[in-house]
Protein backbone atom coordinates (compact mmCIF):
# COMPACT_ATOMS: atom_id res chain seq x y z
CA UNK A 1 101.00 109.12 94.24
CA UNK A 2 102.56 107.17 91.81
CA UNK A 3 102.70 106.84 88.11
CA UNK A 4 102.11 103.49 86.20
CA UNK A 5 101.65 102.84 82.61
CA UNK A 6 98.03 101.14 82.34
CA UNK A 7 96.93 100.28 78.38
CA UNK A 8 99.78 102.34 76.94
CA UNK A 9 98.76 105.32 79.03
CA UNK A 10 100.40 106.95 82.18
CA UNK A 11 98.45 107.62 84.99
CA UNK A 12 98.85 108.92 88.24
CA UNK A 13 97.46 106.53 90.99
CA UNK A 14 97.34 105.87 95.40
CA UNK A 15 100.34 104.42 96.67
CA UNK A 16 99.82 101.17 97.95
CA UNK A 17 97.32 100.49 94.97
CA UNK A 18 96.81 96.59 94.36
CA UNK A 19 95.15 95.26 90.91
CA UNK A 20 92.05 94.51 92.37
CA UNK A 21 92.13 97.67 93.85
CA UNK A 22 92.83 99.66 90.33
CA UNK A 23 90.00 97.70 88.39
CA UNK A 24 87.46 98.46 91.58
CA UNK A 25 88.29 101.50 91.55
CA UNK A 26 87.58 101.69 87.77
CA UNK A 27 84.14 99.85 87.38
CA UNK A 28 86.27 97.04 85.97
CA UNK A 29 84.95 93.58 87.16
CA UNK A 30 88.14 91.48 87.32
CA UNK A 31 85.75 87.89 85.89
CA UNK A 32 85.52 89.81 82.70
CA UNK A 33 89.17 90.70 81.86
CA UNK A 34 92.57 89.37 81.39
CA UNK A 35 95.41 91.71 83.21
CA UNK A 36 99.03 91.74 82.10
CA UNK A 37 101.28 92.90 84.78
CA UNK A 38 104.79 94.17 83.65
CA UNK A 39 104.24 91.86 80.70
CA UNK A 40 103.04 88.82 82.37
CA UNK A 41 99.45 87.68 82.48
CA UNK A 42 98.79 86.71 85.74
CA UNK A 43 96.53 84.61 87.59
CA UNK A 44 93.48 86.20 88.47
CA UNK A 45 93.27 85.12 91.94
CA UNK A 46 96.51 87.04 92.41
CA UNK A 47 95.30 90.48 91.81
CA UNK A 48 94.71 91.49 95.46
CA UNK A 49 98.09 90.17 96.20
CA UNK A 50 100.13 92.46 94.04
CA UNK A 51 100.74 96.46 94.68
CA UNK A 52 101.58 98.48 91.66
CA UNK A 53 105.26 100.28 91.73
CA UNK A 54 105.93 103.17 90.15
CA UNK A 55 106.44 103.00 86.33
CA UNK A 56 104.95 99.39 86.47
CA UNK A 57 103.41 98.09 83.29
CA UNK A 58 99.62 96.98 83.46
CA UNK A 59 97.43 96.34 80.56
CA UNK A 60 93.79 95.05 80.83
CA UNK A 61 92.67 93.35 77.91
CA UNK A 62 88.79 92.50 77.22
CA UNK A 63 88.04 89.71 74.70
CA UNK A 64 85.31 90.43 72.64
CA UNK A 65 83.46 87.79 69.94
CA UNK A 66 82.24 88.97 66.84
CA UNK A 67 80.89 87.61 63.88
């Protein structure tokens, strides 16, 4: 297990846990958010190419309209 910071929160999670894997594994359809990974956005066809470290950073941020 290891322990990365996801929306301001730490969590304990698999080793060898990818992005895609994390938001799968959370109901979290990967179309419908932007991800920040150790305070970059990145690329949303790069999520199953990057494996959360421990004490990485990862924020997923859902845009919402309003009026």
């Amino acid at each position: 297990m290891i322990t990365v910071k996801i929306n301001g929160q730490n969590k304990e999670i698999k080793d060898n846990t990818t992005v895609a894997d994390f938001l799968k594994d959370n109901n979290i359809n990967p179309i419908e958010v932007t991800v920040e990974y150790n305070f970059e956005i990145i690329n949303p066809e790069s999520i199953a190419n990057i494996t959360l470290k421990n004490q990485d950073t990862l924020e997923v941020l859902r845009f919402v309209g309003g009026g």
